[in-house]
Protein backbone atom coordinates (compact mmCIF):
# COMPACT_ATOMS: atom_id res chain seq x y z
CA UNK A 1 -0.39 -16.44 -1.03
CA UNK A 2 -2.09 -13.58 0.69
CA UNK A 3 -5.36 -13.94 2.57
CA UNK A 4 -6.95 -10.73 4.80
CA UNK A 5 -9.39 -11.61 7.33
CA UNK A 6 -11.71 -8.87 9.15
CA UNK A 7 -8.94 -6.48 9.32
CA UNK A 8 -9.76 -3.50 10.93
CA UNK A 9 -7.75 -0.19 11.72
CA UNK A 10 -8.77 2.74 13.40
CA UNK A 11 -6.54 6.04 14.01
CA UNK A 12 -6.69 8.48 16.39
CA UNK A 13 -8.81 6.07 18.53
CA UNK A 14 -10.94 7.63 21.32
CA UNK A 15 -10.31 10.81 20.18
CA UNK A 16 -11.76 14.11 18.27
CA UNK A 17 -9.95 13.07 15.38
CA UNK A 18 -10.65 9.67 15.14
CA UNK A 19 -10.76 8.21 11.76
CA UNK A 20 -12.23 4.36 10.92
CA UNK A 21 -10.07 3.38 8.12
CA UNK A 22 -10.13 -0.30 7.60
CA UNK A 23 -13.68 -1.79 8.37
CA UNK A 24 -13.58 -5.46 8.56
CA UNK A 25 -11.48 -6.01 4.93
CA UNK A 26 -11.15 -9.93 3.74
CA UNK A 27 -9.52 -10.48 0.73
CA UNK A 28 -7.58 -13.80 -0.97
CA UNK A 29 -4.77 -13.48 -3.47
CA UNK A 30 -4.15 -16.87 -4.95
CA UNK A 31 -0.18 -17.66 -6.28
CA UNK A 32 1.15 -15.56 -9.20
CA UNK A 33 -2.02 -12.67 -8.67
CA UNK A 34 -1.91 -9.45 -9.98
CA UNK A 35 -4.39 -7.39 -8.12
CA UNK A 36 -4.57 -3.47 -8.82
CA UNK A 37 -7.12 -1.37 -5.98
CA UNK A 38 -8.72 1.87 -7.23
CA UNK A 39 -10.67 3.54 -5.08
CA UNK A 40 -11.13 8.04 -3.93
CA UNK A 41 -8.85 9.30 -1.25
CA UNK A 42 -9.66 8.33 1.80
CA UNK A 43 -10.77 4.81 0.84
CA UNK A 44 -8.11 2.64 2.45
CA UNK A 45 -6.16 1.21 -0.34
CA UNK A 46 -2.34 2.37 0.82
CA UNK A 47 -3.57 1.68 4.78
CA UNK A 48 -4.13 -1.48 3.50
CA UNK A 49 -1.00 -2.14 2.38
CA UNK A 50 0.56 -0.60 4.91
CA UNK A 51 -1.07 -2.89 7.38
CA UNK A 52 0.16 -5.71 5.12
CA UNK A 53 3.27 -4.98 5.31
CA UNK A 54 3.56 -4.23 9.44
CA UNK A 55 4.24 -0.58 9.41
CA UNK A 56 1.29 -0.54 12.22
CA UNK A 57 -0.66 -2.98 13.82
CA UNK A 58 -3.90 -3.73 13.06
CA UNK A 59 -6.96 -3.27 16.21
CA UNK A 60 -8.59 -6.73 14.45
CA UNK A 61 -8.37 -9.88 12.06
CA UNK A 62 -5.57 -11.79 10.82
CA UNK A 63 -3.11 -11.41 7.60
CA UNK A 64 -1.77 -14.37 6.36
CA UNK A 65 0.99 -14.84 4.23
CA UNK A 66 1.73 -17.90 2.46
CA UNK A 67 0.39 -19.65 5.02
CA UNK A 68 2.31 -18.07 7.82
CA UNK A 69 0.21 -16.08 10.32
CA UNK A 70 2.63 -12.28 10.24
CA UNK A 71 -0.21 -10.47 12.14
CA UNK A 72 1.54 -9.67 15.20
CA UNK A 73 5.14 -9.35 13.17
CA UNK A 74 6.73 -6.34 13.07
CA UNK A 75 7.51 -4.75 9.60
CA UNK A 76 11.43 -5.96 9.69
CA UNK A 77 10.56 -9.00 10.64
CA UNK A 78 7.83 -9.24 7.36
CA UNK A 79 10.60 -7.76 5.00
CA UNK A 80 11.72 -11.55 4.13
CA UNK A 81 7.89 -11.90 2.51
CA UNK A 82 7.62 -8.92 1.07
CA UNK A 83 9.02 -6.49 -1.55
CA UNK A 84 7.91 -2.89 -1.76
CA UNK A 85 7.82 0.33 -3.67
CA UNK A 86 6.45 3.49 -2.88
CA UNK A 87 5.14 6.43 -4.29
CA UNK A 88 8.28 8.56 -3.41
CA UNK A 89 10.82 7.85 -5.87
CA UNK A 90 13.80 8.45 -3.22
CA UNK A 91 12.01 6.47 -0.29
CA UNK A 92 13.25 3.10 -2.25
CA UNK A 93 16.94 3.74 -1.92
CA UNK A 94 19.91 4.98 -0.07
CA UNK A 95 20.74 8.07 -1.98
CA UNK A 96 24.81 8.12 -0.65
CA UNK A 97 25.66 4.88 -1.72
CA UNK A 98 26.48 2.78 -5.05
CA UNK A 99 23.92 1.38 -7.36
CA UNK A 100 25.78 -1.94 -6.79
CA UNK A 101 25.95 -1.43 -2.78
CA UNK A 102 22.08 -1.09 -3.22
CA UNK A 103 21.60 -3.60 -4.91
CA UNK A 104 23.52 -5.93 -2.14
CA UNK A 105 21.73 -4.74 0.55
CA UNK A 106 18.30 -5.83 -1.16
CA UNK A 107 20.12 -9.08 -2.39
CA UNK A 108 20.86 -9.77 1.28
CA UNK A 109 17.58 -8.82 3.06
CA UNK A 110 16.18 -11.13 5.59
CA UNK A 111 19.19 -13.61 4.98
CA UNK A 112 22.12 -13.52 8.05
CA UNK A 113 25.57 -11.83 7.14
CA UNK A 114 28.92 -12.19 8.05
CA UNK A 115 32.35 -10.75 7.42
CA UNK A 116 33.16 -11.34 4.10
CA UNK A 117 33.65 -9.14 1.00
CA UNK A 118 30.94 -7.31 0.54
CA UNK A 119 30.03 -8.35 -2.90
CA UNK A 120 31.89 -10.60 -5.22
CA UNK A 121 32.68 -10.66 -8.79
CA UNK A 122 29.79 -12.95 -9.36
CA UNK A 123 27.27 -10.68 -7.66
CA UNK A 124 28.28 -7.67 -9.96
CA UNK A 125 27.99 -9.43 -13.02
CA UNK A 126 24.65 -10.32 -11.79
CA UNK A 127 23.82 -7.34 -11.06
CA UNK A 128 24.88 -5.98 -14.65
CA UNK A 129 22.77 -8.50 -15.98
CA UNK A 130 19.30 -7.97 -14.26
CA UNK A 131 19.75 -3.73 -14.72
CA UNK A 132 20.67 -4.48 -18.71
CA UNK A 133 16.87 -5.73 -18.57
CA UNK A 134 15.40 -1.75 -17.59
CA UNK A 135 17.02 -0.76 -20.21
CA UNK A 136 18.28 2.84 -18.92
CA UNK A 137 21.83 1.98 -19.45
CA UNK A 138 22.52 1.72 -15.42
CA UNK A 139 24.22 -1.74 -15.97
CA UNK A 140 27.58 0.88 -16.91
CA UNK A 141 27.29 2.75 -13.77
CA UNK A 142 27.16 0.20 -10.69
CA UNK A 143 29.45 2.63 -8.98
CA UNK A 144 27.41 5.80 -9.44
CA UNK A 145 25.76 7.22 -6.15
CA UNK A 146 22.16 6.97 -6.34
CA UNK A 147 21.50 10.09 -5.73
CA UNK A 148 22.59 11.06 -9.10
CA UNK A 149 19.79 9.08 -10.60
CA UNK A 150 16.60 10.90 -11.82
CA UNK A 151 13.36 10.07 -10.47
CA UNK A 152 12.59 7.44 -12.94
CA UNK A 153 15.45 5.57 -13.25
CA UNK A 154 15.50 5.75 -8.76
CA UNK A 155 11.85 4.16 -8.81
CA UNK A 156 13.20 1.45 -11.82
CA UNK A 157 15.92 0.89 -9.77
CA UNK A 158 13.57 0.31 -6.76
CA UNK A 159 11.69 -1.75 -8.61
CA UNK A 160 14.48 -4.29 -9.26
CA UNK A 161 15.73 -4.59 -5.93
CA UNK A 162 12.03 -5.19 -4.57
CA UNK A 163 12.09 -7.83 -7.12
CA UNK A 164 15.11 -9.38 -6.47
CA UNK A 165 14.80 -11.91 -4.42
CA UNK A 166 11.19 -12.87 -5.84
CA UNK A 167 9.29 -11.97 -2.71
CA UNK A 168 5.80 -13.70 -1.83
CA UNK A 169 4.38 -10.53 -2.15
CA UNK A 170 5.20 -7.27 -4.09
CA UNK A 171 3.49 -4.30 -3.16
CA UNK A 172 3.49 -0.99 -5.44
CA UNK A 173 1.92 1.56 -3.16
CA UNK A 174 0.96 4.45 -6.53
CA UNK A 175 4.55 3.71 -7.36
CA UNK A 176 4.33 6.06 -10.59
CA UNK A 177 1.99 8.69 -9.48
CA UNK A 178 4.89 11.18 -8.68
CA UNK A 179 6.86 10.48 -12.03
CA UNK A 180 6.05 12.56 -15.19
CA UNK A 181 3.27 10.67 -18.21
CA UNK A 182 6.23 9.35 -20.09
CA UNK A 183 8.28 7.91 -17.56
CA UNK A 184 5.60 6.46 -15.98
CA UNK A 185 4.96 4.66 -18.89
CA UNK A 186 8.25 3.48 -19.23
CA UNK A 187 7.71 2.16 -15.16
CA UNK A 188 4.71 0.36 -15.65
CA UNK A 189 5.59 -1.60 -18.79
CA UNK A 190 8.75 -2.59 -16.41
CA UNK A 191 6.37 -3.61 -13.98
CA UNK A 192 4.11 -5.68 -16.13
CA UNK A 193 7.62 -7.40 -17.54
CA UNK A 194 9.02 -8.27 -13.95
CA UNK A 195 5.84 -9.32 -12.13
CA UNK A 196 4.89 -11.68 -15.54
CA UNK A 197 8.77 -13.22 -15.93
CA UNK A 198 9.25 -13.97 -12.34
CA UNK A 199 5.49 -14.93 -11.73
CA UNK A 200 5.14 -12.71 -8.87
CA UNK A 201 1.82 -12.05 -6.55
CA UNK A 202 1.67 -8.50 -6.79
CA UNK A 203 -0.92 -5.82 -5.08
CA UNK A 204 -1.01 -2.39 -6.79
CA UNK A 205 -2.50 0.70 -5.82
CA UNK A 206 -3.24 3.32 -8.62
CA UNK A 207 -5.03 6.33 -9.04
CA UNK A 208 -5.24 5.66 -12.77
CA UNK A 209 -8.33 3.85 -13.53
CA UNK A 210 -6.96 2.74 -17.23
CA UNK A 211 -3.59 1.35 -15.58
CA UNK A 212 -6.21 -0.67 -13.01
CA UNK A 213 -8.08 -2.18 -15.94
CA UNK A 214 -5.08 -3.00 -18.19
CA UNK A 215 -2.83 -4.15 -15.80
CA UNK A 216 -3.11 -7.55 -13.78
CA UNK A 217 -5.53 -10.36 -13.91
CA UNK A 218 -8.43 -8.73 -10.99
CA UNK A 219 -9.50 -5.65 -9.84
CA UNK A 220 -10.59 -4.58 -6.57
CA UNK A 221 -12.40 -1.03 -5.68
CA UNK A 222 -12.39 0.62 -2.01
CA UNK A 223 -14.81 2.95 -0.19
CA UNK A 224 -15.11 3.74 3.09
CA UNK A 225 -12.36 1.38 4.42
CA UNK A 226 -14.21 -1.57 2.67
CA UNK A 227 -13.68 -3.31 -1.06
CA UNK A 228 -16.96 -2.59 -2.91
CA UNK A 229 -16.20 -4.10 -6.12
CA UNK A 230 -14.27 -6.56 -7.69
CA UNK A 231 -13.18 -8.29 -11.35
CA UNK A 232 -11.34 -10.56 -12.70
CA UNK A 233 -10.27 -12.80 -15.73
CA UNK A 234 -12.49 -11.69 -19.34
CA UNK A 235 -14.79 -9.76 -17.25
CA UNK A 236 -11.81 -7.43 -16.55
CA UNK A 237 -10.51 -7.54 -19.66
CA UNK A 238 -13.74 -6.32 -21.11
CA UNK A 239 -14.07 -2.99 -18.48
CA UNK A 240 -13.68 0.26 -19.91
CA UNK A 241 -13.39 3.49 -17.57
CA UNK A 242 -17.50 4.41 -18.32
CA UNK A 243 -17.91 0.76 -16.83
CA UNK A 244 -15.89 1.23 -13.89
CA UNK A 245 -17.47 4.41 -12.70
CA UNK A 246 -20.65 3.10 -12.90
CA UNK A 247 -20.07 0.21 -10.64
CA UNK A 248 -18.50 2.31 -8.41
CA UNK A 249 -21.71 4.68 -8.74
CA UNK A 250 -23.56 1.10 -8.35
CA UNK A 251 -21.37 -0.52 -5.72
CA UNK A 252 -20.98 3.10 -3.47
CA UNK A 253 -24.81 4.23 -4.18
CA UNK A 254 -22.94 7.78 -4.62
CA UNK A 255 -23.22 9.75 -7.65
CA UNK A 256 -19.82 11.15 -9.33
CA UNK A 257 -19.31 13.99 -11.79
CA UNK A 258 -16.00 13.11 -13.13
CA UNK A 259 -13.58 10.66 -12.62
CA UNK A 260 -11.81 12.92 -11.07
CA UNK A 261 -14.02 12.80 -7.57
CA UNK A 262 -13.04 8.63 -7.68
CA UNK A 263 -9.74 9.06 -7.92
CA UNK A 264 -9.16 12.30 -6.14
């Protein structure tokens, strides 16, 4: 579904603050993968994705997507492979309009529109249905503004409409690092429900080294711009976080006090 060949990104080229942040990165994400990438600040894990999904253009290598070369596409035109949520709860959504008219707009993306009524009685009761699943209680309030939404039930509702149209790729760029323990919680376990029901190829970057070894079927460590490490299948399922930092003490030949120098 995904494949990454020698992608390289540099910013700032050619000048005094010129910073090598992708060094020659291959990676292959087979149908219905979920891959989380741990890795210190700095490493390359959300320039990754953000090369993946065209917000800049890469200086080398290819990206492939379902078998459809998007290297040179720009990031509209890669928004009909792709669903995305970011770390910033209100980045997801338009704050001044309806849950429902959000909804719609993610329902419609990448397909062509015409003048017609802007969404139907069918589309609302669909849209009651698949928010009844979060379980917040938003299927009653389609017509609330989103901007009355907490931070939580914003990045839920994000969630959903990345979802929606079962992208070939969902990326989840720390997409719970700026909600509080609990409702994080709540996040993830929607996460883990969505990807696993729709059987969706998913990329996730986390800080969290216990959400990188429970969730998904491989892992994948950055350093430097490059993947160091990587697990999958019972070997994953087997990691604990003492395991992890030593590879990464094996894989980076640095030596860490806490976890708290990995994940920054």
């Amino acid at each position: 579904m995904l494949t990454l060949k020698g992608i390289k990104k540099t910013f700032n080229k050619g000048t005094v603050t010129e910073k090598p942040a992708l060094l020659g990165v291959d990676l292959h994400l087979d149908r219905g993968d979920f891959v989380t990438v741990i890795g210190g600040n700095g490493a390359g894990k959300s320039t990754m994705l953000n090369s993946i999904a065209g917000v800049f253009p890469v200086d080398a290598g290819t990206i492939t997507l379902d078998g459809t070369d998007v290297t040179r596409l720009s990031e509209p035109q890669r928004a009909r492979y792709l669903g995305r949520v970011f770390q910033d709860p209100m980045r997801g959504t338009a704050a001044d309009m309806q849950i429902e008219e959000n909804l719609a707009l993610a329902a419609r993306r990448g397909k062509r529109r015409g003048l017609r009524v802007c969404i139907t009685r069918e589309e609302r009761e669909e849209y009651r249905e698949k928010l009844a699943i979060l379980g917040l209680g938003l299927e009653t309030r389609l017509a609330d503004k989103v901007g009355l939404l907490s931070g939580g039930q914003r990045q839920a509702l994000t969630l959903l409409m990345a979802s929606l149209n079962s992208p070939d790729l969902l990326l989840l760029d720390e997409h719970t690092a700026a909600l509080d323990p609990k409702t994080a919680a709540k996040v993830l376990e929607l996460t883990q429900k969505i990807v696993t029901e729709n059987g969706l190829t998913t990329l996730m970057v986390t800080h969290n080294m216990h959400d990188a070894i429970r969730l998904g079927n491989r892992l994948i460590m950055m350093s430097d711009g490059k993947i160091i490490y990587e697990v999958s299948g019972e070997e994953k399922a087997k990691l604990h976080r003492a395991d992890l930092m030593a590879k990464f003490e094996e894989a980076a030949g640095a030596e860490l006090a806490s976890d708290r120098m990995l994940l920054g």
